[in-house]
Structure formats: C-alpha cells, structure tokens
Protein backbone atom coordinates (compact mmCIF):
# COMPACT_ATOMS: atom_id res chain seq x y z
CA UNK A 1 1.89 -19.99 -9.00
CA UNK A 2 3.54 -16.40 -7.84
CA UNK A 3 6.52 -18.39 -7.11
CA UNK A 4 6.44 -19.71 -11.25
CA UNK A 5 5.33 -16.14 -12.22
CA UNK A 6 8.38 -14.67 -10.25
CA UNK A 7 10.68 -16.83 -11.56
CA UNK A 8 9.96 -16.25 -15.40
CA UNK A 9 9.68 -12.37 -14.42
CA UNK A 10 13.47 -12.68 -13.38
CA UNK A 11 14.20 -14.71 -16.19
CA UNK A 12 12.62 -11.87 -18.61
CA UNK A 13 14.28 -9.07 -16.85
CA UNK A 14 17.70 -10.92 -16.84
CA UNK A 15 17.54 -11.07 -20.35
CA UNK A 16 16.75 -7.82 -21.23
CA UNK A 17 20.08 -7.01 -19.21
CA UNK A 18 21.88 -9.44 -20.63
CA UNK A 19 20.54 -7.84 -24.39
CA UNK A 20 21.61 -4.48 -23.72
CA UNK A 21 24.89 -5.62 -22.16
CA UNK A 22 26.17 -7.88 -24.99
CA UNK A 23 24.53 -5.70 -27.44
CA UNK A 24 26.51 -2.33 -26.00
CA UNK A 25 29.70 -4.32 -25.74
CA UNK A 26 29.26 -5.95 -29.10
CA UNK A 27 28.56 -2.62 -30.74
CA UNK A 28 31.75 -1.75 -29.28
CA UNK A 29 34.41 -3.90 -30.22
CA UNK A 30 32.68 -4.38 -34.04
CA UNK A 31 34.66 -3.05 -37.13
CA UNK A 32 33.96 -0.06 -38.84
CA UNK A 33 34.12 -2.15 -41.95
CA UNK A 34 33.53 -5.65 -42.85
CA UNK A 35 36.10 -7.94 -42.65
CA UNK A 36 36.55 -11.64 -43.49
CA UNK A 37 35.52 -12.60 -39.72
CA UNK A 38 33.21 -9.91 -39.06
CA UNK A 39 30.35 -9.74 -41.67
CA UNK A 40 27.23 -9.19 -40.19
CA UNK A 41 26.16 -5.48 -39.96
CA UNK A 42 24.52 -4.11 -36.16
CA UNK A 43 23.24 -1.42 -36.38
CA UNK A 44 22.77 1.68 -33.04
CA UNK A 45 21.04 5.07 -33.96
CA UNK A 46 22.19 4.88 -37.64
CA UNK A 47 25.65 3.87 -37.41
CA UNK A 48 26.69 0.77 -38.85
CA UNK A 49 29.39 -1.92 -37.30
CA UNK A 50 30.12 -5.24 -38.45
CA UNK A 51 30.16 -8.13 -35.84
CA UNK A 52 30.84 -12.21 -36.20
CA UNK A 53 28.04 -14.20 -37.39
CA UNK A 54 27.66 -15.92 -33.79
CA UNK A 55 27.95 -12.36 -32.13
CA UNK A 56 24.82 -11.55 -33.95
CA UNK A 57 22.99 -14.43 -33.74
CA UNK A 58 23.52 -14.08 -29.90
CA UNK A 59 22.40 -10.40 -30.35
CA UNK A 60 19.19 -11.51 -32.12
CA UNK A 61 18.28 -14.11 -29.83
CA UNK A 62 18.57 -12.08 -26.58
CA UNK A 63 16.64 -8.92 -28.45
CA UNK A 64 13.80 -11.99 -29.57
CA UNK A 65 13.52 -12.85 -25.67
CA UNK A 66 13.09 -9.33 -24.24
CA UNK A 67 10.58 -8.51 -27.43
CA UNK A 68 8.22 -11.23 -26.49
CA UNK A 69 9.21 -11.78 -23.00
CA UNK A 70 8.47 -8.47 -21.93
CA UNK A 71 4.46 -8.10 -23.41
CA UNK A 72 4.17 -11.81 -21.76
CA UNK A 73 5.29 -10.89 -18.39
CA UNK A 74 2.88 -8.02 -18.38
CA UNK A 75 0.04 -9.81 -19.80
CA UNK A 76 0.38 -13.06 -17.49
CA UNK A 77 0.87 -11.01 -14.87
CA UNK A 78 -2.34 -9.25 -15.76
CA UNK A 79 -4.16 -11.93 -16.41
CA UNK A 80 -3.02 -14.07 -13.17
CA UNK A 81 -3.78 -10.76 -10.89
CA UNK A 82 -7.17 -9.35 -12.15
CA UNK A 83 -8.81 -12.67 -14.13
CA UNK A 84 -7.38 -15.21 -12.56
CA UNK A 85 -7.23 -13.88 -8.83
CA UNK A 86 -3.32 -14.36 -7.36
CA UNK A 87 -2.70 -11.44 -5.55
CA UNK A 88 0.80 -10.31 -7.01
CA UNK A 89 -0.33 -6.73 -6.77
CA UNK A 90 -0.64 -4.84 -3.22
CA UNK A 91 -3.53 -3.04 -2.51
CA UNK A 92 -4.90 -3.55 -5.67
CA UNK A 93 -8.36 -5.65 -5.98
CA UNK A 94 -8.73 -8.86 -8.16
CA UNK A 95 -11.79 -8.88 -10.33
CA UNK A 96 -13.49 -10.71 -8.06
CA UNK A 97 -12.59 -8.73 -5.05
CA UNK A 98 -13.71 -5.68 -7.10
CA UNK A 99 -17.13 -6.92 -8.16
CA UNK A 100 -17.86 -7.87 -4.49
CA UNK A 101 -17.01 -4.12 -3.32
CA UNK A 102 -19.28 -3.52 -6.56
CA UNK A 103 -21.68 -5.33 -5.04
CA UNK A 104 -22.02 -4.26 -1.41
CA UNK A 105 -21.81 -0.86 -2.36
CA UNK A 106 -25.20 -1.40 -4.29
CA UNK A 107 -26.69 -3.12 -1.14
C-alpha cells in the first residue's frame, strides 16, 4: 500500500510541475491580443494573454489535477498513516501506536 501511495504522490507532484511548466511557457508565447488562432484568454497576476483553445484546455486540466490531487495526497496520506496505521511517516506514532503509549503511561 506505501508502494500505491508513493506512486500516486509522484504522479500528483509531477503534475503540479508539469502545470506550472506549460502554464509559464504558455503564458509566454500567448498574444497580447486575440487572434483568429489564439482566443482563449490566461490570465497571470492581472495580465491578460490569449492562447489556442487546446493550449488552454491542457492548462485547465493540469491546474484541475494539482487542485484536487494535492488535498488528496495529503488527506490519504493522513488517513493511511494515523487511521489506518502504514507507517509512511518516521518517528511519528500511528493512532494506535499513540493510544498504546496513552495507555502504558496511565499504568
């Protein structure tokens, strides 16, 4: 299960890359104006550039991934580590390894 958990961690974290890679070099090369092949407006810190329709579909779809991809990756990750009990923390307890210190601490 770490091994699954790594893998869609990587996956996640290559696509936020990937996002702010196409999405800088997208923002780049787009017109200052619209033209017939670039119509779609992208938008950086409140400047405006027009891109191809595919360009920002692509731009959409890789910002989509990192938006949910990221609060999933943290939240299975929590959930595997602390509820669950796979270790992919160091040195940090699972719930159950925390209730048993709890535990013998009362004893």
């Amino acid at each position: 299960m770490r091994l699954v958990y790594g893998i869609f961690f990587l996956v996640v974290w290559l696509d936020g890359v990937a996002s702010f890679y196409y999405f800088g070099t997208t923002f780049r090369d787009g017109s200052a104006v619209p033209t017939p092949a670039q119509t779609e407006p992208l938008w950086n810190h409140g400047k405006v550039v027009y891109v191809t329709p595919p360009q920002k579909r692509l731009v959409d779809t890789l910002q989509t991934g990192m938006a949910v991809g990221i609060p999933s990756a943290l939240l299975l990750g929590a959930i595997l580590h602390f509820i669950v009990g796979i270790k992919l923390i160091p040195n940090t307890p699972t719930l159950e390894e925390w209730r048993h210190r709890r535990e013998q601490g009362r004893g």
